[in-house]
Structures are given as structure tokens and as C-alpha cells.
N, C-alpha and C. Protein backbone atom coordinates (compact mmCIF):
# COMPACT_ATOMS: atom_id res chain seq x y z
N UNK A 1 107.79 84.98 67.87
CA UNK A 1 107.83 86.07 68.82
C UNK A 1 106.59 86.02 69.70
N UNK A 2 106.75 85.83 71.39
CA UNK A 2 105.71 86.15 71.76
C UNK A 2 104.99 87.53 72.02
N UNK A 3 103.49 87.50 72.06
CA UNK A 3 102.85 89.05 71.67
C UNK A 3 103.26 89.24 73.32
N UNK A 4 102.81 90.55 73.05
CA UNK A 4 103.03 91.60 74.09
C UNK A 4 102.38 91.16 76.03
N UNK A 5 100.89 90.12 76.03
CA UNK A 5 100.40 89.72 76.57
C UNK A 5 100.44 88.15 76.90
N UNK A 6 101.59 87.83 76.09
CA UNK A 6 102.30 86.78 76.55
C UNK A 6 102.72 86.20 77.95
N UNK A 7 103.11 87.09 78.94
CA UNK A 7 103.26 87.24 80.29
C UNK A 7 102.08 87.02 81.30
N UNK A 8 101.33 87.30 80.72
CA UNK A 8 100.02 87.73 81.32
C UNK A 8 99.57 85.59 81.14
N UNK A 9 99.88 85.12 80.47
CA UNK A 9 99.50 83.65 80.03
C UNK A 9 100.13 82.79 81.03
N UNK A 10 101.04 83.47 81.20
CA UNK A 10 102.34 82.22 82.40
C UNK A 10 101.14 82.22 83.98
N UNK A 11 100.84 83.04 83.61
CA UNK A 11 99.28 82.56 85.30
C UNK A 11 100.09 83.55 86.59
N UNK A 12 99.41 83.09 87.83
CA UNK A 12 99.98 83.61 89.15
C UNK A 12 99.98 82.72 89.67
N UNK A 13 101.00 82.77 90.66
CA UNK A 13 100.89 81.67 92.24
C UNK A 13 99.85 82.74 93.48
N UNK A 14 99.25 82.38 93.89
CA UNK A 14 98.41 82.66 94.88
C UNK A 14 99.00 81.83 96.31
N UNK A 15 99.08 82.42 97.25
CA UNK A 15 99.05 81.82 98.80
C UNK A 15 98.87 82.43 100.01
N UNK A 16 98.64 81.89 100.38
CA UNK A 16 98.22 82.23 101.97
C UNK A 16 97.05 83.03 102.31
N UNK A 17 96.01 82.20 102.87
CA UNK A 17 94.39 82.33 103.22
C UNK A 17 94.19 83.32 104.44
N UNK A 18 93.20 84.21 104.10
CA UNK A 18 92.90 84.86 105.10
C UNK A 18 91.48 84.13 105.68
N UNK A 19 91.22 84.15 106.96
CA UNK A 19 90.28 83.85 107.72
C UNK A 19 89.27 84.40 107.64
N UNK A 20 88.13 84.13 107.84
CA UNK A 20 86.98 85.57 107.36
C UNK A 20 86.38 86.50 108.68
N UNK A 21 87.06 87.45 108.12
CA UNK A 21 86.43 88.34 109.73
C UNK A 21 85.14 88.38 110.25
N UNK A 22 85.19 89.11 111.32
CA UNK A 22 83.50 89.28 111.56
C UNK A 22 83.47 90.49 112.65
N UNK A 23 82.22 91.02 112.59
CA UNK A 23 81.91 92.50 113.10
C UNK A 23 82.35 93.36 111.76
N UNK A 24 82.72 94.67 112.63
CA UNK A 24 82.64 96.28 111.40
C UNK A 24 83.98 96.23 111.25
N UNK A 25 84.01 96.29 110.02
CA UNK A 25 85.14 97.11 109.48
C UNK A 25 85.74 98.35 110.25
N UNK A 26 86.90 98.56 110.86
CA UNK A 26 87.53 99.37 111.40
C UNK A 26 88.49 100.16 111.13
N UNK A 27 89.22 100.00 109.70
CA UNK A 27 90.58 100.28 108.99
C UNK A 27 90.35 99.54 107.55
N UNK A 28 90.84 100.81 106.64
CA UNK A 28 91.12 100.31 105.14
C UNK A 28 92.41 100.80 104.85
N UNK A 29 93.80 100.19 104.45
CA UNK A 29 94.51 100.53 103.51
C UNK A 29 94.98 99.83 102.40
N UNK A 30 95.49 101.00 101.39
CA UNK A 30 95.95 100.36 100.10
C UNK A 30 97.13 101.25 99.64
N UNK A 31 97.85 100.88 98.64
CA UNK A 31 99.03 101.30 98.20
C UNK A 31 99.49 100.66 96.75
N UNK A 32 99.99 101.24 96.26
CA UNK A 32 100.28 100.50 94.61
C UNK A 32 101.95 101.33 94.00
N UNK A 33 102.52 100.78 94.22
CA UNK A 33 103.96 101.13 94.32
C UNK A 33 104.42 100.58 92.86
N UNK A 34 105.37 101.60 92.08
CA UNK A 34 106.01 101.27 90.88
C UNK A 34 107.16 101.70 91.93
N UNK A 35 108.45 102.03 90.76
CA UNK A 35 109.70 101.91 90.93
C UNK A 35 110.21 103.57 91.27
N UNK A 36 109.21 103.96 92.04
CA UNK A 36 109.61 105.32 92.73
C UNK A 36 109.49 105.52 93.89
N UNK A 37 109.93 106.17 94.45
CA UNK A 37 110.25 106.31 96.04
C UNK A 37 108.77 106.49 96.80
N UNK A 38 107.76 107.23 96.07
CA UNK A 38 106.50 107.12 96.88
C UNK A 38 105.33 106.46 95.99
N UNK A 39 104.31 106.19 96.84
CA UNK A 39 103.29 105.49 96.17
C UNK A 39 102.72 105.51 94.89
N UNK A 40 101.94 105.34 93.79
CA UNK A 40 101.23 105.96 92.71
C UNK A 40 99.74 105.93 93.70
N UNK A 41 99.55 105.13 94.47
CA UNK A 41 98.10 105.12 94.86
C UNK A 41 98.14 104.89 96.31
N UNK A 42 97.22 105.65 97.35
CA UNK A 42 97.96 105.39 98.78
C UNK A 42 96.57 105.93 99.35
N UNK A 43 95.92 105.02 100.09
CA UNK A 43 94.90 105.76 101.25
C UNK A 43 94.58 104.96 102.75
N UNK A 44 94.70 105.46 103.47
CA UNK A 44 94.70 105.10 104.68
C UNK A 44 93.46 105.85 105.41
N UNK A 45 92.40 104.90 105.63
CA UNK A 45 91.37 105.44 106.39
C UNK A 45 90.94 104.56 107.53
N UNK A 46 90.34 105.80 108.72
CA UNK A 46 90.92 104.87 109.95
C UNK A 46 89.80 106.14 110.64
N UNK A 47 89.31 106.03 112.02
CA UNK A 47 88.20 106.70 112.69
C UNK A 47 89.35 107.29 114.22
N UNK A 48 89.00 108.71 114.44
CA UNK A 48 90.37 109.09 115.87
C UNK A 48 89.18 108.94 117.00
N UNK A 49 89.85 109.20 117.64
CA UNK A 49 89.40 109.06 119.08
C UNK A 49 88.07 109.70 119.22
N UNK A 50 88.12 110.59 118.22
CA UNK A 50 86.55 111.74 118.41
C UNK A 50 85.41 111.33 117.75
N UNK A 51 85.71 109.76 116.71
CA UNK A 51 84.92 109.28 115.95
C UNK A 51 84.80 109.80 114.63
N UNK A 52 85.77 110.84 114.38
CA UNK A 52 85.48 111.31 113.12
C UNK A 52 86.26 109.85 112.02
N UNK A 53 86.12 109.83 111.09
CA UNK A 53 86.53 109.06 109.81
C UNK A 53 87.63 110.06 108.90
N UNK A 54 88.49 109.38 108.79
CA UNK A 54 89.57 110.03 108.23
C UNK A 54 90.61 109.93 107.03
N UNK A 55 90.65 109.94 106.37
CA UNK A 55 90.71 109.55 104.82
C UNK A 55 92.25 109.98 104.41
N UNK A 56 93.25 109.26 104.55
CA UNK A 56 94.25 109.83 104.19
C UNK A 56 94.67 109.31 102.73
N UNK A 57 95.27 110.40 102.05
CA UNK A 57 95.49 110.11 101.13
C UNK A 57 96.91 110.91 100.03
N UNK A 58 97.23 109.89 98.88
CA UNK A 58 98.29 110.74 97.77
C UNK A 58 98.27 109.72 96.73
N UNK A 59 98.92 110.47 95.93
CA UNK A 59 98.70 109.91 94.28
C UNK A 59 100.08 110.44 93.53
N UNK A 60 99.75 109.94 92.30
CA UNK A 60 101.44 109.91 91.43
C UNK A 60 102.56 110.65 91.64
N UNK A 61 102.73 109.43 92.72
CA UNK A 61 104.03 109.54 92.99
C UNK A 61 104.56 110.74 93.84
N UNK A 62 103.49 111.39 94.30
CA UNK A 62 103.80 113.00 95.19
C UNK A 62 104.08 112.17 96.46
N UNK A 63 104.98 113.23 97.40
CA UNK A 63 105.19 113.25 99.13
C UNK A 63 103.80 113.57 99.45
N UNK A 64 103.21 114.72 99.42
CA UNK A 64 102.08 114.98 99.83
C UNK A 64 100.72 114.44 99.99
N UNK A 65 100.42 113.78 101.51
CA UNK A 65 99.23 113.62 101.70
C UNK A 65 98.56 114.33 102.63
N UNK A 66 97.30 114.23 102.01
CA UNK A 66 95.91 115.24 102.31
C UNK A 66 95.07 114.20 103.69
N UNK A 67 94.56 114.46 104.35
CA UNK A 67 93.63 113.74 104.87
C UNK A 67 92.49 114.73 104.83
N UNK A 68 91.52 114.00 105.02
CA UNK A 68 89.77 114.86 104.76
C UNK A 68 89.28 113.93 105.39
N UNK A 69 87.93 114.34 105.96
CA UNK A 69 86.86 114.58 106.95
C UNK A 69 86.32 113.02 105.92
N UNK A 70 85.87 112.07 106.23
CA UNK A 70 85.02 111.50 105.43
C UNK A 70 83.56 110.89 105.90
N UNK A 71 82.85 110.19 104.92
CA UNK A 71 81.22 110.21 105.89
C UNK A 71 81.13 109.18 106.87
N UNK A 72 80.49 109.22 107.78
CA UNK A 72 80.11 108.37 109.23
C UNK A 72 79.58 107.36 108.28
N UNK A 73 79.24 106.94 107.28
CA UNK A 73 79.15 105.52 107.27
C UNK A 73 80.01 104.52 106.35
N UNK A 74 81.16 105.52 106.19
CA UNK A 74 82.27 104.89 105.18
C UNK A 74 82.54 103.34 105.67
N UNK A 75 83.05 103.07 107.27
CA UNK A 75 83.34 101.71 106.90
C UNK A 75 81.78 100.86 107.17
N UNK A 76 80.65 101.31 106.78
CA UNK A 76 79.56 100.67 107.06
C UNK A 76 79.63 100.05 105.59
N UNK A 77 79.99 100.99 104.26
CA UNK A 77 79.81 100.68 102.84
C UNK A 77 80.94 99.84 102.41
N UNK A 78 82.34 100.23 103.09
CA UNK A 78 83.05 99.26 103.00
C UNK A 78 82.92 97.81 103.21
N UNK A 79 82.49 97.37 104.29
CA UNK A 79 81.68 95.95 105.23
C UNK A 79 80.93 95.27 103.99
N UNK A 80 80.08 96.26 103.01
CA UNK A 80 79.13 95.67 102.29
C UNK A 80 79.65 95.07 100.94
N UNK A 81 81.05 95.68 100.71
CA UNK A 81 81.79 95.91 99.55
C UNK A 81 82.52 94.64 100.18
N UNK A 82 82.85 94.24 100.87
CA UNK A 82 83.57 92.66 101.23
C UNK A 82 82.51 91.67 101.17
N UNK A 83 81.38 92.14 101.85
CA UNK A 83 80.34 90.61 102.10
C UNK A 83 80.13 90.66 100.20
N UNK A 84 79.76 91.52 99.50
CA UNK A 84 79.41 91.68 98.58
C UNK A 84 80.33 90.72 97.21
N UNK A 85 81.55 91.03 97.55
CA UNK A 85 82.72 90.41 96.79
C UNK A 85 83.36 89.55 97.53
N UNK A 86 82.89 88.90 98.65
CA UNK A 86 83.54 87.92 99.41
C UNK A 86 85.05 88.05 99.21
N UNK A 87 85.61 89.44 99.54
CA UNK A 87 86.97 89.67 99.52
C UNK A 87 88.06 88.85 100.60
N UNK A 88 87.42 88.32 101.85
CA UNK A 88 87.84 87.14 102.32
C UNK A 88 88.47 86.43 101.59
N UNK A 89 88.25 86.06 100.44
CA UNK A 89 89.12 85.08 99.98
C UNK A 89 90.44 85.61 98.91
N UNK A 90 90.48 86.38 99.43
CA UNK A 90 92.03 86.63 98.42
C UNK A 90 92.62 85.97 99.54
N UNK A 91 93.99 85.74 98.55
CA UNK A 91 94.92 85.25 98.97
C UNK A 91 96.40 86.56 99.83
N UNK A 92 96.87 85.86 100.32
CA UNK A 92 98.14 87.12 100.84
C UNK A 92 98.76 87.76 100.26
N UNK A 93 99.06 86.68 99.14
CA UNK A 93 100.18 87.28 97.92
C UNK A 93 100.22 86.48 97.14
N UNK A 94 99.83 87.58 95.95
CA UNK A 94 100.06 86.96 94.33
C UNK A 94 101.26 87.44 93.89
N UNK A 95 101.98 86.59 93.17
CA UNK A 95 103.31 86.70 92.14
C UNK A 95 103.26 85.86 90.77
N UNK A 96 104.07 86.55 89.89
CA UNK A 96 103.39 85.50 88.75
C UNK A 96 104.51 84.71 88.66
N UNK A 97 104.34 83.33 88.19
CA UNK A 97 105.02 82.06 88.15
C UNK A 97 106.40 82.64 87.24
N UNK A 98 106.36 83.53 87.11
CA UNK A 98 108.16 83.86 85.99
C UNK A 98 108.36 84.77 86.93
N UNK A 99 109.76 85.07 86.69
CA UNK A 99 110.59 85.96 87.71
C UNK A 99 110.58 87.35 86.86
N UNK A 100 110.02 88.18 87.43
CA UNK A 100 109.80 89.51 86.55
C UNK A 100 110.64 90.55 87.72
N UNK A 101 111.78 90.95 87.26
CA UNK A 101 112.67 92.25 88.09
C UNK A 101 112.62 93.40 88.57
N UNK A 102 111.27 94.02 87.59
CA UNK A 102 110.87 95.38 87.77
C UNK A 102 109.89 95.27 87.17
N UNK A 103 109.04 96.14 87.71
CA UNK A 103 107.62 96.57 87.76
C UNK A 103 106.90 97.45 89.14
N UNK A 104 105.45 96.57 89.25
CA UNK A 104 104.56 97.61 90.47
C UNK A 104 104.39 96.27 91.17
N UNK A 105 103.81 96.57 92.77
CA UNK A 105 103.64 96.31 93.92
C UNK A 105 102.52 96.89 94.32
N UNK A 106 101.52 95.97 94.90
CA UNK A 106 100.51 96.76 96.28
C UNK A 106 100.20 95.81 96.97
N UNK A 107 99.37 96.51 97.41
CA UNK A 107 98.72 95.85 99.24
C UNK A 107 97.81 96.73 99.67
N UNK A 108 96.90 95.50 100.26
CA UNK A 108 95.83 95.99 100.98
C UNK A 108 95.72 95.51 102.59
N UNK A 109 95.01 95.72 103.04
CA UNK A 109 94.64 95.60 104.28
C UNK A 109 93.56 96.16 104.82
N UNK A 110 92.09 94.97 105.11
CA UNK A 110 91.20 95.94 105.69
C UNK A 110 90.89 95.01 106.77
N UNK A 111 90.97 96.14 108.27
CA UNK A 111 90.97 95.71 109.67
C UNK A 111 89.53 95.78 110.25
N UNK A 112 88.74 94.33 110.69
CA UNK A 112 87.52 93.97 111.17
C UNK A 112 87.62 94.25 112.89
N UNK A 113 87.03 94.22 113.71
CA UNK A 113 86.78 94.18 114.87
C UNK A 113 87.29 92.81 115.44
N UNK A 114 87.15 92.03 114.74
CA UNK A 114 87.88 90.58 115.10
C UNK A 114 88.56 90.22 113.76
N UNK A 115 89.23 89.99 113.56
CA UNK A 115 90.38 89.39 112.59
C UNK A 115 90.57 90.80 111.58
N UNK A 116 91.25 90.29 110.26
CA UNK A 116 91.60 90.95 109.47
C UNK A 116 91.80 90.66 108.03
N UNK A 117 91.99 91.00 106.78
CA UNK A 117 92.00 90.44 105.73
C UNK A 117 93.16 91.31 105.11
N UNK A 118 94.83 90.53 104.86
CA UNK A 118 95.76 91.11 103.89
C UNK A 118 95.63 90.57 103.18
N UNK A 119 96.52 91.43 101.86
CA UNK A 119 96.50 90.61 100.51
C UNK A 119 97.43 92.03 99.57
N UNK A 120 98.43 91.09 98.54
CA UNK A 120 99.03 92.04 98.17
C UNK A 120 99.62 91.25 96.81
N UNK A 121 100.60 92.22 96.36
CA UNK A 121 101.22 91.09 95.07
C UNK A 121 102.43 92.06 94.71
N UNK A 122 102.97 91.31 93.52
CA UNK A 122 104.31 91.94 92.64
C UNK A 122 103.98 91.63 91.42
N UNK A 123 103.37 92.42 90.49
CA UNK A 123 103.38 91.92 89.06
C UNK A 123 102.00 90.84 88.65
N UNK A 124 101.51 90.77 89.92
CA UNK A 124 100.02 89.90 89.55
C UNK A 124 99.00 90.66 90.19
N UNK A 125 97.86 89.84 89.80
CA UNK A 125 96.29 90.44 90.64
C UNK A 125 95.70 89.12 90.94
N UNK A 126 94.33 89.43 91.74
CA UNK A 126 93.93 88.38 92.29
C UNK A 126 93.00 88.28 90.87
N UNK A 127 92.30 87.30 91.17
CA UNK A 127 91.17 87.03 90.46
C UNK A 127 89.99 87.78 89.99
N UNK A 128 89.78 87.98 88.69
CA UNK A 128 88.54 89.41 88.71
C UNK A 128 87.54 89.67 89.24
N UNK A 129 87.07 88.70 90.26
CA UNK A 129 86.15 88.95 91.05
C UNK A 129 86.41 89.94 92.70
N UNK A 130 87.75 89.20 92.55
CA UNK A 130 88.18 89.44 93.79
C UNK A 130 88.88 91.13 93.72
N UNK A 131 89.45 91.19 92.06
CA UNK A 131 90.23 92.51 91.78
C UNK A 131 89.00 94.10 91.88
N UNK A 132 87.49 93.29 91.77
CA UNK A 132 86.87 94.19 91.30
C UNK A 132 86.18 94.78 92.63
N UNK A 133 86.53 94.15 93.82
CA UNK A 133 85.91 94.34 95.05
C UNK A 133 87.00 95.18 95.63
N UNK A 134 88.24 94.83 95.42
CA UNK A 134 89.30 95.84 96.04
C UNK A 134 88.97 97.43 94.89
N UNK A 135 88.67 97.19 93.83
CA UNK A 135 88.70 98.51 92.86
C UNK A 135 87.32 99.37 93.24
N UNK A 136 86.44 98.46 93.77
CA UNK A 136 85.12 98.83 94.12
C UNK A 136 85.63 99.71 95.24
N UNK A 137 86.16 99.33 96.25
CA UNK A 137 86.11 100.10 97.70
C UNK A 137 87.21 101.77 97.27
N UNK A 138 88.16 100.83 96.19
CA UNK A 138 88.99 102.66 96.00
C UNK A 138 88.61 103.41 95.11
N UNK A 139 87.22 103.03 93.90
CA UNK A 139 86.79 104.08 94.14
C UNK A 139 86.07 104.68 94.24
N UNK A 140 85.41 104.20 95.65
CA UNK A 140 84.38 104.61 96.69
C UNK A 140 85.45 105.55 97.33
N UNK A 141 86.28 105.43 97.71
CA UNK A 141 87.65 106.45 98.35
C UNK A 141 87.62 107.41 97.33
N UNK A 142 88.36 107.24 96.09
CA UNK A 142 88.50 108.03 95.28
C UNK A 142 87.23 109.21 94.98
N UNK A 143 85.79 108.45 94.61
CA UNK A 143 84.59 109.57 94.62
C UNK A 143 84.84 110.44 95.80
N UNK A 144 85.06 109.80 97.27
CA UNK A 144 84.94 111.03 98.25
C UNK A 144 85.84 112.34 98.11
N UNK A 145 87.59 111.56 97.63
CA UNK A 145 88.42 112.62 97.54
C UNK A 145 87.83 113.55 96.28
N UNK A 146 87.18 113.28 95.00
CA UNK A 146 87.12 113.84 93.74
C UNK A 146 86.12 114.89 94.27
N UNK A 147 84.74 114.65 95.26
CA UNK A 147 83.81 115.63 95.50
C UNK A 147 84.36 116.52 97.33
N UNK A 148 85.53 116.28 97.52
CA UNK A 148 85.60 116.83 98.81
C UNK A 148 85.97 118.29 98.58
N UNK A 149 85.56 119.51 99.52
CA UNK A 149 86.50 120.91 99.19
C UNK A 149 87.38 120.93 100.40
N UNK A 150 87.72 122.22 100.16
CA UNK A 150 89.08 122.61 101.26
C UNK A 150 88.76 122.13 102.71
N UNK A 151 87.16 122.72 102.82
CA UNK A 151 86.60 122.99 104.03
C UNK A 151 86.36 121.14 104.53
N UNK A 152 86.54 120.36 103.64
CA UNK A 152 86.38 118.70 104.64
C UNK A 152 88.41 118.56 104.97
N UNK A 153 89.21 119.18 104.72
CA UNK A 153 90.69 119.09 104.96
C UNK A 153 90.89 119.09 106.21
N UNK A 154 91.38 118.25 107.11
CA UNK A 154 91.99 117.65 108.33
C UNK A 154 92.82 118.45 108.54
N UNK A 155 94.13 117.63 107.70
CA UNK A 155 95.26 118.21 107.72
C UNK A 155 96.26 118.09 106.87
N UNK A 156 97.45 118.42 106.75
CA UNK A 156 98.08 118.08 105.54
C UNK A 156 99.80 117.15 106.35
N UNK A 157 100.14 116.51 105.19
CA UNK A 157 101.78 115.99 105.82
C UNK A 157 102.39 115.31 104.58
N UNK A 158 103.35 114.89 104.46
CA UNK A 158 104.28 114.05 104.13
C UNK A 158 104.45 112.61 103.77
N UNK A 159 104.55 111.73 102.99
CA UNK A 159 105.63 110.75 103.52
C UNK A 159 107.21 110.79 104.00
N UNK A 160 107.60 109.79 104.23
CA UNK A 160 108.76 110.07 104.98
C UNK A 160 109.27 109.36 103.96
């Protein structure tokens, strides 16, 4: 009988190289999808026209996302959290070498001033170096949402 972590042994396929950006970070998103209609993990942060920083966000599995006010140097710490983990080098998409039917899904995406860096998977992760730089930046997200009050709230909405 194989043990429980048996799966985990068959490895991942990794492909497709991202280029390494350059300048500021301009856009972070992420998402981590099981087998329900909305995200388990979802934040979208992005700067409006007025320069404010904007933090959108939802969690298990709710419609409801919050956006909040976040700090003027969020994608400055983000920037440092890539050079730091040379997150450049993930790959586009990990899958693991067996055909697995059901499970979770995510994706990231963080947008530079010149290029960009995706990367996503079904049932795999990147490499722990690389896993710990994407976990690093959410939860640098996550601390902001855990210490924010009413009064940093944007606005509120939906997924569709």
C-alpha cells in the first residue's frame, strides 16, 4: 500500500520561463481555488488614479470582497520580496506528472513597470524557495488585512 504522501513522490512538471522584470512593482495578484465556485484565497492589489494602494480582498470560499486603504510603500516591500526570493524564476505552470481529477488551483501574477512574472499550478507548487517568496508577499497582504479597521475600508463588492 502506498502511504498517504506517496503522490507527493511522483515530482512536478514545471514550464514556461518568465523573463525577469525590471523597475517597480505595479500589481500583485493571487488566488487559490478548490472545487467551489469562489476562491479560498484571493487578493488583488493595484494603486487608482489618486495613488492610493488598494488591497482587494476574500477568503473561504465567501462572494464578499473587502478592499482597504493599504500603505504607500506596499509595492516598494513587495519589489524586495522578489529580488529577495528571485521569484523570477518560477515557472508558468506546475502540474504533477500523474493525472490527479480533483483538487486546488492558483495563480499568481505580479505586474513590473516593464515585463511581468506569471506562475500558477493544479495540484503542485513550485520549489520551496520559490513557494516561500510567493507565501512571504501573502502574508505581508494578510498582516495588513489582520491589523486593518473599518475606517482603512474602500469599499465593499462581490464576485461575480
Amino acid at each position: 500500500m502506498l502511504p498517504l504522501f506517496g503522490c507527493l513522490q511522483m515530482g512536478t512538471r514545471a514550464r514556461g520561463n518568465n523573463e525577469k522584470p525590471d523597475g517597480a512593482v505595479i500589481s500583485y495578484k493571487y488566488q487559490r481555488v478548490i472545487t467551489m465556485i469562489h476562491p479560498t484565497t484571493w487578493y488583488e492589489v493595484t494603486r487608482d488614479a489618486a495613488g492610493t494602494v488598494r488591497i482587494a480582498w476574500s477568503a473561504n470560499c465567501e462572494p464578499d470582497i473587502t478592499v482597504i486603504r493599504g500603505p504607500e510603500d506596499f509595492f516598494d516591500q513587495v519589489g524586495e520580496i522578489c529580488r529577495e526570493y528571485k521569484l523570477h524564476r518560477l515557472k508558468q505552470s506546475y502540474v504533477p506528472r500523474m493525472k490527479v481529477l480533483d483538487g486546488y488551483m492558483w495563480n499568481a501574477s505580479i505586474r513590473f513597470e516593464k515585463g511581468s512574472i506569471y506562475t500558477g499550478g493544479s495540484n503542485a507548487q513550485p520549489p520551496e524557495k520559490l513557494r516561500e517568496g510567493l507565501n512571504a508577499i501573502n502574508s505581508y497582504i494578510q498582516s495588513i488585512i489582520d491589523t486593518s479597521t473599518e475606517a482603512d475600508v474602500l469599499e465593499r463588492s462581490r464576485h461575480e
